[in-house]
N, C-alpha and C. Protein backbone atom coordinates (compact mmCIF):
# COMPACT_ATOMS: atom_id res chain seq x y z
N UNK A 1 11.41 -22.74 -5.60
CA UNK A 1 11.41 -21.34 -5.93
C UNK A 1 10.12 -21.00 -6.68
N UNK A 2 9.86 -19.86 -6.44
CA UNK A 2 8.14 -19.35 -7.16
C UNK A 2 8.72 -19.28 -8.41
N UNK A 3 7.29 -19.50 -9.16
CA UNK A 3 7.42 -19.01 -10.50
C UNK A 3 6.54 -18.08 -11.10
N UNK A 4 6.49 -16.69 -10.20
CA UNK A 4 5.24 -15.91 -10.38
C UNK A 4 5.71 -15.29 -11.37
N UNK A 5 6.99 -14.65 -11.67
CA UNK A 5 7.56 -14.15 -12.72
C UNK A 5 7.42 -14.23 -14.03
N UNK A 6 6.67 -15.67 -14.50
CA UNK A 6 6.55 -16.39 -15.67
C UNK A 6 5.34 -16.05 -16.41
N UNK A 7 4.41 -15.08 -15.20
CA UNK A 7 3.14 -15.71 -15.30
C UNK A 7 2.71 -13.72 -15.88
N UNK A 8 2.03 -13.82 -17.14
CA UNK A 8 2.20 -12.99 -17.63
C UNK A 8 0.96 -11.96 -17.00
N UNK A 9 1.04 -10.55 -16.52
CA UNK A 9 0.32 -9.51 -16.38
C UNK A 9 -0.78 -8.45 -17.53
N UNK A 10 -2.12 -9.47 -17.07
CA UNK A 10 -2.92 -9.15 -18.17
C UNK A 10 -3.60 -7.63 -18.16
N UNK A 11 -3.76 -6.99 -18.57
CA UNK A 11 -4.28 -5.05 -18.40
C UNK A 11 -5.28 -5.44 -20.08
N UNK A 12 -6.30 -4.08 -19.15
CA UNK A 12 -7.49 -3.88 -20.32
C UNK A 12 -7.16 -3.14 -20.86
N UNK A 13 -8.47 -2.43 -21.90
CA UNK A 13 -8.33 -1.56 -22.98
C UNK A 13 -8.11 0.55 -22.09
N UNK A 14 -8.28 0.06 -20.89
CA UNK A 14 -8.09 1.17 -19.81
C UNK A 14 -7.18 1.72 -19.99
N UNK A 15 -6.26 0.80 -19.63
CA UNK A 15 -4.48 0.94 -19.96
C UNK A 15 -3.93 0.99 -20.66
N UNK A 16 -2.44 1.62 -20.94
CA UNK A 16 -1.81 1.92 -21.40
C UNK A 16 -0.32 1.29 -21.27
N UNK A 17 0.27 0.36 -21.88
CA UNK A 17 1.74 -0.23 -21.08
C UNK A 17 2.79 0.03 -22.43
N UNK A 18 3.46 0.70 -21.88
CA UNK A 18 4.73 1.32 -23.08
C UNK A 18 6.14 0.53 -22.24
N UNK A 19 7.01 -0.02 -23.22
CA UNK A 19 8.28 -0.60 -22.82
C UNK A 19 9.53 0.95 -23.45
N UNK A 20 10.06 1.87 -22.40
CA UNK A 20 11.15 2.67 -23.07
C UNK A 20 12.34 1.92 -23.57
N UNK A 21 13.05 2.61 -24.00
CA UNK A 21 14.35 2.29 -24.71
C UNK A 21 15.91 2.19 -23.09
N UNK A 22 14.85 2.97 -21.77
CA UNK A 22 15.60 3.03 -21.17
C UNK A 22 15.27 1.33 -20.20
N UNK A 23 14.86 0.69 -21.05
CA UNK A 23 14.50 -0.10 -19.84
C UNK A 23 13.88 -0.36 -18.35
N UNK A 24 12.63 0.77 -18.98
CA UNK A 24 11.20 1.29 -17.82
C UNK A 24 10.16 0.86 -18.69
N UNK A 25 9.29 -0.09 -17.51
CA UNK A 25 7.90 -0.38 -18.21
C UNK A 25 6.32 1.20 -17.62
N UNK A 26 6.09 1.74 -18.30
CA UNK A 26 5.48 2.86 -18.22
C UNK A 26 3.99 2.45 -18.60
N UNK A 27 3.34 2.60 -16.99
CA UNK A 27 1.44 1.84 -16.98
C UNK A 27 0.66 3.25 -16.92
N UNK A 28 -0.05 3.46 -18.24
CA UNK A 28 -0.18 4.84 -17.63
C UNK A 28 -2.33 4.52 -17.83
N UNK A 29 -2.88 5.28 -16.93
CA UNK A 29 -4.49 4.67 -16.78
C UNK A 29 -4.98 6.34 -16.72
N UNK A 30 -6.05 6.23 -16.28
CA UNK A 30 -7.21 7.37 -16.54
C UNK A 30 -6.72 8.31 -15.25
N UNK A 31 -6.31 7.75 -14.18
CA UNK A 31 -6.13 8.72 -12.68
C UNK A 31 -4.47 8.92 -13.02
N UNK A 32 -3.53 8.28 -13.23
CA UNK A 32 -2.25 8.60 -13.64
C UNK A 32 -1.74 7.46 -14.21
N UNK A 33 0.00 8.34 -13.65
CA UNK A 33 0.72 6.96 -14.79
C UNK A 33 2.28 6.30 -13.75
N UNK A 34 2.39 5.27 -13.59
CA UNK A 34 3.41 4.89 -12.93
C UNK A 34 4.57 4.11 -13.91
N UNK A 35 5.79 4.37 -13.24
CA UNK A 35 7.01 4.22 -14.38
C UNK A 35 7.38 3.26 -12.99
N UNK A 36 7.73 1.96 -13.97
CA UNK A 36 8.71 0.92 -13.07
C UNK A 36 10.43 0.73 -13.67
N UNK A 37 11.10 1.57 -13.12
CA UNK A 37 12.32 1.03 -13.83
C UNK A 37 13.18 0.10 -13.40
N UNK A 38 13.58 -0.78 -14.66
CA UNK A 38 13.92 -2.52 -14.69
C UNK A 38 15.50 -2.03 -14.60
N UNK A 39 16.18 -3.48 -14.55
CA UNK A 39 17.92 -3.47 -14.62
C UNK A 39 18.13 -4.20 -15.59
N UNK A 40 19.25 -4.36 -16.21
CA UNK A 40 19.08 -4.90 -17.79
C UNK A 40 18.97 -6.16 -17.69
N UNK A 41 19.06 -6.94 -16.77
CA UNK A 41 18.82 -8.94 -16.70
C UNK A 41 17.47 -8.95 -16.80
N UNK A 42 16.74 -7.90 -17.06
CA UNK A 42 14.87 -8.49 -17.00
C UNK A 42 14.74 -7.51 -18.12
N UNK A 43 13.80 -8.10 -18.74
CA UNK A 43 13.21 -7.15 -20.30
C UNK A 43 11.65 -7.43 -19.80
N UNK A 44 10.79 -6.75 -20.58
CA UNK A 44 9.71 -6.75 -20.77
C UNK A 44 8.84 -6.74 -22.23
N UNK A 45 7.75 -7.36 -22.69
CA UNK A 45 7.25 -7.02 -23.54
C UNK A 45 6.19 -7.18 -23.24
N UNK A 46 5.32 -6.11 -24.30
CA UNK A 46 3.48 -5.71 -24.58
C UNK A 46 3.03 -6.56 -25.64
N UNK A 47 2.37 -7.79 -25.08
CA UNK A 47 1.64 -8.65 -26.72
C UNK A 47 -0.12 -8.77 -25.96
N UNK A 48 -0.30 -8.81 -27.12
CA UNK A 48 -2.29 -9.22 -26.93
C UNK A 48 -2.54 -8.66 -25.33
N UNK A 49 -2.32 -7.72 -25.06
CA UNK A 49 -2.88 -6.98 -23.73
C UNK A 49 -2.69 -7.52 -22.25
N UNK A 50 -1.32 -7.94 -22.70
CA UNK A 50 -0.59 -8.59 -21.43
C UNK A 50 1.03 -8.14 -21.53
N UNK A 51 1.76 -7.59 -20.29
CA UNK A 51 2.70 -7.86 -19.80
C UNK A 51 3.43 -8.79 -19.39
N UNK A 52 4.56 -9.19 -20.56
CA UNK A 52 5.41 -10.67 -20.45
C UNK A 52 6.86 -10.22 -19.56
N UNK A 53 7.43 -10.74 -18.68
CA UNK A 53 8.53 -10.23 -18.24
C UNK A 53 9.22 -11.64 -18.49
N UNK A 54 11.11 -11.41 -19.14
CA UNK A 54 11.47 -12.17 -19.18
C UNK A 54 13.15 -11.87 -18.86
N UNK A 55 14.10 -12.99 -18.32
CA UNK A 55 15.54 -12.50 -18.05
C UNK A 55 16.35 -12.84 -19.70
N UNK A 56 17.43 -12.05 -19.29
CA UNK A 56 18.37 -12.25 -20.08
C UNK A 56 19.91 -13.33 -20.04
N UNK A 57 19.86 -13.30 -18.37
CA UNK A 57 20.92 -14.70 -18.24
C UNK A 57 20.46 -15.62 -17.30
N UNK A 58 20.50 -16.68 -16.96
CA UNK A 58 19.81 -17.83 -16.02
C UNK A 58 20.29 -17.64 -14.63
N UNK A 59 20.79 -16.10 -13.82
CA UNK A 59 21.10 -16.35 -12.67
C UNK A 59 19.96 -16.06 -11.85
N UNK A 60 19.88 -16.32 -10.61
CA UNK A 60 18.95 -16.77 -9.59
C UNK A 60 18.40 -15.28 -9.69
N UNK A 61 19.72 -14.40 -9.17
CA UNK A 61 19.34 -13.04 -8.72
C UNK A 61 18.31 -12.58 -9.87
N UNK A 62 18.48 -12.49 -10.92
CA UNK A 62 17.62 -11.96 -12.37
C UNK A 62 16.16 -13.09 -12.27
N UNK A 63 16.39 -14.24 -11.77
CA UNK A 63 15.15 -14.67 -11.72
C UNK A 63 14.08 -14.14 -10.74
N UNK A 64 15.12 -13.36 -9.28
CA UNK A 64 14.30 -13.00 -8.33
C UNK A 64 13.51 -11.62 -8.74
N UNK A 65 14.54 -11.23 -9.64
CA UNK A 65 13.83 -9.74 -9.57
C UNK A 65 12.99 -9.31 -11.22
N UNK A 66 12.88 -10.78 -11.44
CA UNK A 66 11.70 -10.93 -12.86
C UNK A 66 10.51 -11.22 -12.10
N UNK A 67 10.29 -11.54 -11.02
CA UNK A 67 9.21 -11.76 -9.89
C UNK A 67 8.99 -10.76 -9.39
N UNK A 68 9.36 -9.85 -8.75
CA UNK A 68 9.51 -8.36 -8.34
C UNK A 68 8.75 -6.89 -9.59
N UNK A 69 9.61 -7.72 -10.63
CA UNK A 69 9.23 -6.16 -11.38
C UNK A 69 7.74 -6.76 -12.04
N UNK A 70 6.99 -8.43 -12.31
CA UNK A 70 6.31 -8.40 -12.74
C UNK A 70 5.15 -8.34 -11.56
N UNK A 71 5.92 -8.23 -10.18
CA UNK A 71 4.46 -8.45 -8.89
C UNK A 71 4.13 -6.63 -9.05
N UNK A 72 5.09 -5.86 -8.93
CA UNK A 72 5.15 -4.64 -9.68
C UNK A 72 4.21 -3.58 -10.38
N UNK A 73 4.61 -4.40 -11.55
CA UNK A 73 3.43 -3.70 -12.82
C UNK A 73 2.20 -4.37 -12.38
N UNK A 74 1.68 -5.46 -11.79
CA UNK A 74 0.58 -6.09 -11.31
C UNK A 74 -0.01 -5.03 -10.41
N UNK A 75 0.72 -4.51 -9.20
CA UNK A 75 -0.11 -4.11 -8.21
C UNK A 75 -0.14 -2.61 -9.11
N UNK A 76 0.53 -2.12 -9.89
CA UNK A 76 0.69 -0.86 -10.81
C UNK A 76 -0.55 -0.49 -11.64
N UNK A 77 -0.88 -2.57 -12.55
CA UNK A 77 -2.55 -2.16 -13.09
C UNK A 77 -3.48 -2.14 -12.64
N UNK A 78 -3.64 -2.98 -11.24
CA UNK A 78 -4.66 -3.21 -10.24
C UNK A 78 -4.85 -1.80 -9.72
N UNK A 79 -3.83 -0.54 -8.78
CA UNK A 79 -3.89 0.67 -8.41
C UNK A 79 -4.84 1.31 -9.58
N UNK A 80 -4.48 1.05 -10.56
CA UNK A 80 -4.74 1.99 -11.77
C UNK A 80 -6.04 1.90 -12.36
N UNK A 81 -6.49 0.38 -12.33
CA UNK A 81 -8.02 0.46 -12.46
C UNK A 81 -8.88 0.55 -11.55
N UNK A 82 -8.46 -0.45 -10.30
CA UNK A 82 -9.56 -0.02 -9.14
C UNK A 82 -9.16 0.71 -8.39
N UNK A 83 -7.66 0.84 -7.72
CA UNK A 83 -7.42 1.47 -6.25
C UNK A 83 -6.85 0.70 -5.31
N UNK A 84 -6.09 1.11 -4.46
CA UNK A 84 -6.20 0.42 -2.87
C UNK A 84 -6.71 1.18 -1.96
N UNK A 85 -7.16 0.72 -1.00
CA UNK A 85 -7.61 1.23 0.37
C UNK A 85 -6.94 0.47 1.71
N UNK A 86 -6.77 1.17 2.29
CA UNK A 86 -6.76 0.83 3.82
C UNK A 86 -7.94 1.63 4.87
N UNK A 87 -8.06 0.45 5.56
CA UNK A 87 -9.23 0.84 6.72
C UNK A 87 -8.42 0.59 8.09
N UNK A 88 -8.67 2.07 9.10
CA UNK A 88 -7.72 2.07 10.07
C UNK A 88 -8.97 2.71 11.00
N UNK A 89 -9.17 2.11 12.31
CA UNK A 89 -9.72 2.37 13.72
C UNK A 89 -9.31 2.83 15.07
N UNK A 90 -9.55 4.08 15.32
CA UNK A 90 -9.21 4.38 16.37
C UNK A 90 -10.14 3.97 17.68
N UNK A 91 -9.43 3.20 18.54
CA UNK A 91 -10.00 2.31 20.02
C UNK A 91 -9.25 3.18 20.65
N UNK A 92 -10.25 3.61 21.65
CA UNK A 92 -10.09 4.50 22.70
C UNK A 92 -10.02 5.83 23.32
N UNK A 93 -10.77 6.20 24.62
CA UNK A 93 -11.72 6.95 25.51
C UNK A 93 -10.71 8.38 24.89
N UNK A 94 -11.17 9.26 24.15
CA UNK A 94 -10.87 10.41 23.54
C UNK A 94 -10.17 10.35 22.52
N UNK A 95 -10.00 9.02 21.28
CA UNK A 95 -9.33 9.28 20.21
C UNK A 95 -9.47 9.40 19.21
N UNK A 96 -9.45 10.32 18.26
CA UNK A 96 -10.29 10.96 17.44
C UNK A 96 -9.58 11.16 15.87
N UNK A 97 -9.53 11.20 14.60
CA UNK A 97 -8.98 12.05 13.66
C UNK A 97 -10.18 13.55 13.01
N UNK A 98 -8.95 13.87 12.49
CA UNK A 98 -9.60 14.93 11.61
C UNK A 98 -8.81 15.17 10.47
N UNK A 99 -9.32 15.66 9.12
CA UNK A 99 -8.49 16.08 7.97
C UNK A 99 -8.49 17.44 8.25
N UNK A 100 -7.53 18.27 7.94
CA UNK A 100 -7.30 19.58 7.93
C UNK A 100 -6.53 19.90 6.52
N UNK A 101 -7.43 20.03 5.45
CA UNK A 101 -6.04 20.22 4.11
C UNK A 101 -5.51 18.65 3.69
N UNK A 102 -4.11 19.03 3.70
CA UNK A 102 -2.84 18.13 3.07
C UNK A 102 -2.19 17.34 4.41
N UNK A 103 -3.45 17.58 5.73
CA UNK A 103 -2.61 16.72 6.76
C UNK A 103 -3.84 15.99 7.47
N UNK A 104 -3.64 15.02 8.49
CA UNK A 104 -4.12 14.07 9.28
C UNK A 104 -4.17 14.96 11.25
N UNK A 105 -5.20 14.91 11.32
CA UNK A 105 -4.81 15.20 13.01
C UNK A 105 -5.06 14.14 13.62
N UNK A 106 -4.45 13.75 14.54
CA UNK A 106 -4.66 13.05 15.66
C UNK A 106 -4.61 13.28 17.20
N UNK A 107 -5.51 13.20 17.72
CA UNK A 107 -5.75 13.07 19.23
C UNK A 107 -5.95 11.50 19.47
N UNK A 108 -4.45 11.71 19.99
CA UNK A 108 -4.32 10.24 20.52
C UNK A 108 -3.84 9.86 21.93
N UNK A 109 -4.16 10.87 22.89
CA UNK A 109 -3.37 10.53 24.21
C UNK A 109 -2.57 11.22 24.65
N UNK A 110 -1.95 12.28 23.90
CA UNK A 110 -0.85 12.73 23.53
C UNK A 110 -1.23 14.09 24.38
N UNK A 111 -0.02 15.51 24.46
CA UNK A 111 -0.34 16.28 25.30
C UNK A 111 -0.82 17.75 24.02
N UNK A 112 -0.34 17.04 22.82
CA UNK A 112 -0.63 18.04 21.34
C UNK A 112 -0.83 17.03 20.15
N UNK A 113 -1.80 17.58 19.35
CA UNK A 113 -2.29 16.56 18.32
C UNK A 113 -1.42 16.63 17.47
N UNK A 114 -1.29 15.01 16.71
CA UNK A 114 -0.35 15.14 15.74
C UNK A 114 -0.66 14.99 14.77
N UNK A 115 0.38 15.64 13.86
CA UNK A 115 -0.41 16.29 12.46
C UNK A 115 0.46 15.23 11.25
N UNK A 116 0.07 14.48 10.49
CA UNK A 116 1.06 13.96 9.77
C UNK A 116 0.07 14.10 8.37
N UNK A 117 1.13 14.62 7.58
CA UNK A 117 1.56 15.12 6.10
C UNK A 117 0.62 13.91 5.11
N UNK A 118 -0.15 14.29 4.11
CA UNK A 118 -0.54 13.29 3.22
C UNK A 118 0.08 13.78 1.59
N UNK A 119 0.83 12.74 1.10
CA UNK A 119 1.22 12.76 0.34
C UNK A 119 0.09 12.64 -1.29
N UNK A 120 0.76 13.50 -2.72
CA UNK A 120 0.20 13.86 -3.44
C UNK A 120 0.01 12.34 -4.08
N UNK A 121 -1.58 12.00 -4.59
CA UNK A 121 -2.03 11.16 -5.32
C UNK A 121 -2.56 10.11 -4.09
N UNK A 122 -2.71 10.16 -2.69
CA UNK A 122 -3.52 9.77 -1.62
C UNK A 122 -4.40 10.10 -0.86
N UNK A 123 -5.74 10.00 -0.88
CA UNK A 123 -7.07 10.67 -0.76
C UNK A 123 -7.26 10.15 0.76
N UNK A 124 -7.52 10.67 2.20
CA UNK A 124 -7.72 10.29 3.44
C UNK A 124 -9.16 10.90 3.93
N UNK A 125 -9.89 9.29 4.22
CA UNK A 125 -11.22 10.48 4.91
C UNK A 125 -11.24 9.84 6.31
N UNK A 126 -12.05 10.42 6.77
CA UNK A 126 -12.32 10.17 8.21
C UNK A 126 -13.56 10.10 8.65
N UNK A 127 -14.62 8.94 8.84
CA UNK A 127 -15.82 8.65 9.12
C UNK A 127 -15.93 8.42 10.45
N UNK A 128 -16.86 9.20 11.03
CA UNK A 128 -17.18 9.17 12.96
C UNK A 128 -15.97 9.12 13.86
N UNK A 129 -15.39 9.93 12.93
CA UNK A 129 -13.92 10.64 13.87
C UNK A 129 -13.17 9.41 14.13
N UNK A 130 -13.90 8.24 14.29
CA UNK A 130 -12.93 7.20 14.55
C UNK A 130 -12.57 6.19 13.58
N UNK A 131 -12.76 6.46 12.27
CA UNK A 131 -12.72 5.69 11.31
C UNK A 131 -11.64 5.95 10.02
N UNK A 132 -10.73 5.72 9.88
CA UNK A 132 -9.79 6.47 8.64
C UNK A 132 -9.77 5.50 7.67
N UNK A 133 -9.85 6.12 6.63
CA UNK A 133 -9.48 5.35 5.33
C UNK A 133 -8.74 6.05 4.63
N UNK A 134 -7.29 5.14 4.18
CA UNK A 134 -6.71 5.97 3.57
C UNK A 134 -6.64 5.33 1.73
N UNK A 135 -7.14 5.79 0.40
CA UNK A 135 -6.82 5.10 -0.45
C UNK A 135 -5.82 6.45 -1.67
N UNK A 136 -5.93 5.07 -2.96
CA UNK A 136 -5.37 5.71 -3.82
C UNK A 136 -4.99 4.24 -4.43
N UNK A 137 -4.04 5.08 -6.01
CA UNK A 137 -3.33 4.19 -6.93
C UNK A 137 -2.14 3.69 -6.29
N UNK A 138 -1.11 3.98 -5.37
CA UNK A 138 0.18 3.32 -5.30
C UNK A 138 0.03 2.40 -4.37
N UNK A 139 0.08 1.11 -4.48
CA UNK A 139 0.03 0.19 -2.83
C UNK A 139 0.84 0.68 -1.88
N UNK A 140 2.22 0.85 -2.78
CA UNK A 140 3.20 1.13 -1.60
C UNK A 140 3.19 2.45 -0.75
N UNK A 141 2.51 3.32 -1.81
CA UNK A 141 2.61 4.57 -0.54
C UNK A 141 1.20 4.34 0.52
N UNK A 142 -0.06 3.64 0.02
CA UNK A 142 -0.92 3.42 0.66
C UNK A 142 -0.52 3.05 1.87
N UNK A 143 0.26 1.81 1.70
CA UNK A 143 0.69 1.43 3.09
C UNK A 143 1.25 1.86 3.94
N UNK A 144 2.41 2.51 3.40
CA UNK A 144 2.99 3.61 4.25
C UNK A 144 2.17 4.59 4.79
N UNK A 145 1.41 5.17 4.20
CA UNK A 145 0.86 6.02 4.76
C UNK A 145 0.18 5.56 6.06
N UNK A 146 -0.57 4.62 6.10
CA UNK A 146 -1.88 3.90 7.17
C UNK A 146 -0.58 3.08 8.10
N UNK A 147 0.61 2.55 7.92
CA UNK A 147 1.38 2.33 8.47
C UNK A 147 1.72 3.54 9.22
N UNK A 148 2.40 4.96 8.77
CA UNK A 148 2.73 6.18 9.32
C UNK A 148 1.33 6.23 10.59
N UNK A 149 0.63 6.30 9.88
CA UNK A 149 -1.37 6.60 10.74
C UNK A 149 -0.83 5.88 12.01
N UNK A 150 -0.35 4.44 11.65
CA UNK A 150 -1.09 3.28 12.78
C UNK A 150 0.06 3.62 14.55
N UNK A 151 1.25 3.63 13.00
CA UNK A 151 2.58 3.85 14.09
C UNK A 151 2.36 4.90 14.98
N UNK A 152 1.58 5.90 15.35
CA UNK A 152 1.72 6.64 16.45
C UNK A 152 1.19 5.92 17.39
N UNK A 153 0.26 5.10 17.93
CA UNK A 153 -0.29 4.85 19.15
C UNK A 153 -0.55 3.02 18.42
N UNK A 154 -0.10 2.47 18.63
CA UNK A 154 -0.23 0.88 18.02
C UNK A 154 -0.72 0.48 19.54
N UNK A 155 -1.62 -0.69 18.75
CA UNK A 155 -2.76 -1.30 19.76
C UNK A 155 -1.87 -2.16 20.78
N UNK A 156 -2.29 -1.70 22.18
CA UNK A 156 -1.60 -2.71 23.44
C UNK A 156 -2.60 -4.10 23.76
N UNK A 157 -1.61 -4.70 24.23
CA UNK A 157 -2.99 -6.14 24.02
C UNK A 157 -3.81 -6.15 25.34
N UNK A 158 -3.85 -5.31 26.14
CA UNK A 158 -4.76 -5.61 27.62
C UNK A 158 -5.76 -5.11 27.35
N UNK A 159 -6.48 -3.61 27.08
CA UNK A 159 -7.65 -3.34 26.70
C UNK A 159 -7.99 -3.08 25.35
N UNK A 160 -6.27 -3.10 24.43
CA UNK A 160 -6.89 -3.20 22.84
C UNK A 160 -7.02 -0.88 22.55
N UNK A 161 -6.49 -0.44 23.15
CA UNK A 161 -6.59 0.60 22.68
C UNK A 161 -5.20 1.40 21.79
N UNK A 162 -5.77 1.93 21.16
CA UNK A 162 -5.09 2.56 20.04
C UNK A 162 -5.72 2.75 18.58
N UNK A 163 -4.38 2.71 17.42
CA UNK A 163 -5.35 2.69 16.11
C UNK A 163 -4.95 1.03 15.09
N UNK A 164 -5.62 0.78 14.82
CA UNK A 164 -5.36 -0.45 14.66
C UNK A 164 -6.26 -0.71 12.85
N UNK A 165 -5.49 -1.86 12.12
CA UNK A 165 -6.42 -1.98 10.96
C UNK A 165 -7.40 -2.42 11.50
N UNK A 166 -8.89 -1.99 10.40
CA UNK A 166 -10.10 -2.44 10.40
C UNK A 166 -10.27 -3.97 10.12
N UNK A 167 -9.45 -4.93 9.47
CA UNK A 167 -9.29 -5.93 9.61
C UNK A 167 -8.31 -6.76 10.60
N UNK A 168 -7.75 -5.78 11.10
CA UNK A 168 -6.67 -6.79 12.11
C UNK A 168 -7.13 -7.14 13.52
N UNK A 169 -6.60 -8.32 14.22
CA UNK A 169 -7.11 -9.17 15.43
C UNK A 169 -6.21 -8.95 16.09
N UNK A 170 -6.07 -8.13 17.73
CA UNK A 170 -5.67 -7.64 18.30
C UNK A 170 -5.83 -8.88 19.70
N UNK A 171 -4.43 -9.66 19.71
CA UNK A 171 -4.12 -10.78 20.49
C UNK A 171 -4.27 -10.23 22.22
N UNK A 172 -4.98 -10.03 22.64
CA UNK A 172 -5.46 -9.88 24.03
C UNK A 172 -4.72 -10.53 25.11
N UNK A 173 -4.08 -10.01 26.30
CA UNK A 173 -3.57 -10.62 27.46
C UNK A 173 -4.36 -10.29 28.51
N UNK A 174 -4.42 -11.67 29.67
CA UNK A 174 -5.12 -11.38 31.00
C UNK A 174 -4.63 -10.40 31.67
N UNK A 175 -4.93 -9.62 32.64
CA UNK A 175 -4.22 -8.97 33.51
C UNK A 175 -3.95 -9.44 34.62
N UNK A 176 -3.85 -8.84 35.81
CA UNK A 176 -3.15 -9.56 37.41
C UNK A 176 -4.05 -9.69 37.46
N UNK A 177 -3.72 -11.46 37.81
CA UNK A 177 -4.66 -11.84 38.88
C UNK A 177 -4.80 -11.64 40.15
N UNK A 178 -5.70 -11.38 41.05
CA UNK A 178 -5.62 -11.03 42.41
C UNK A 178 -5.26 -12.41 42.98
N UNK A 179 -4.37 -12.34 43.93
CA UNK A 179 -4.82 -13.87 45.19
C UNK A 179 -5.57 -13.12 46.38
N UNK A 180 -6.37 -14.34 47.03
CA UNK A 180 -6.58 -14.34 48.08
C UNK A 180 -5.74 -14.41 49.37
């Protein structure tokens, strides 16, 4: 079993980490502030500029989710000082984005472009129409979001078209072979 839980979450003088009375660890930084709320088998404490997470009874389940709330506040101070990003590519003969406002367009094949919604505290640009980046402080909505992006037209493996991450390897199949 991991023991990432143990392993205490260090934050600079940037941050801000408050333990409530309700049993929410509250990371609050210069772009905002994210509230993680705990269940009472995991406590938390603020010493020398680290986040200690610890349980209150020795069952497995409380050990799993002292791993959880401290992977958590981790990706919570990391959002908070640098950011996440995702890098997303559109492959293929007319596919394009655009920002319009608070939404995403896409021409993707489709017979009407689709427009999907960007949520508040996630910044989306779009470089040579075929290039999206979506960032911000929350991992999890990051992902979702570039997940939402990817899920309309996901890459087929024969010529590789669609939108696909900027880091991902798109497993290729032969096509028919002719016989003679």
């Amino acid at each position: 079993m991991s023991r990432i839980g143990k392993a205490p979450v260090k934050f600079d003088s940037k941050i801000q980490v408050t333990v409530t009375q309700k049993n929410e660890v509250v990371i609050k930084g210069s772009k905002a502030s994210m509230t993680i709320p705990m269940k009472k088998s995991v406590s938390a404490k603020v010493e020398n500029g680290e986040i200690v997470f610890s349980t209150t009874d020795a069952l497995d389940s409380s050990r799993a989710l002292q791993g959880l709330y401290r992977s958590l506040a981790q990706n919570a101070v990391v959002g908070l000082t640098t950011g996440y990003t995702k890098k997303l590519e559109l492959v293929g003969v007319g596919y394009r984005a655009a920002v319009a406002g608070k939404q995403v367009e896409l021409t993707v094949g489709y017979s009407h472009p689709v427009k999907i919604d960007i949520p508040d505290g996630i910044e989306v640009k779009v470089d040579k129409q075929t290039q999206v980046t979506v960032t911000g402080y929350n991992r999890e909505v990051v992902g979702q979001v570039a997940a939402k992006i990817r899920s309309w037209k996901e890459p087929e493996p024969y010529l590789g078209k669609g939108i696909k991450y900027s880091d991902e390897h798109i497993r290729r199949k032969a096509g028919k072979s002719a016989t003679k």
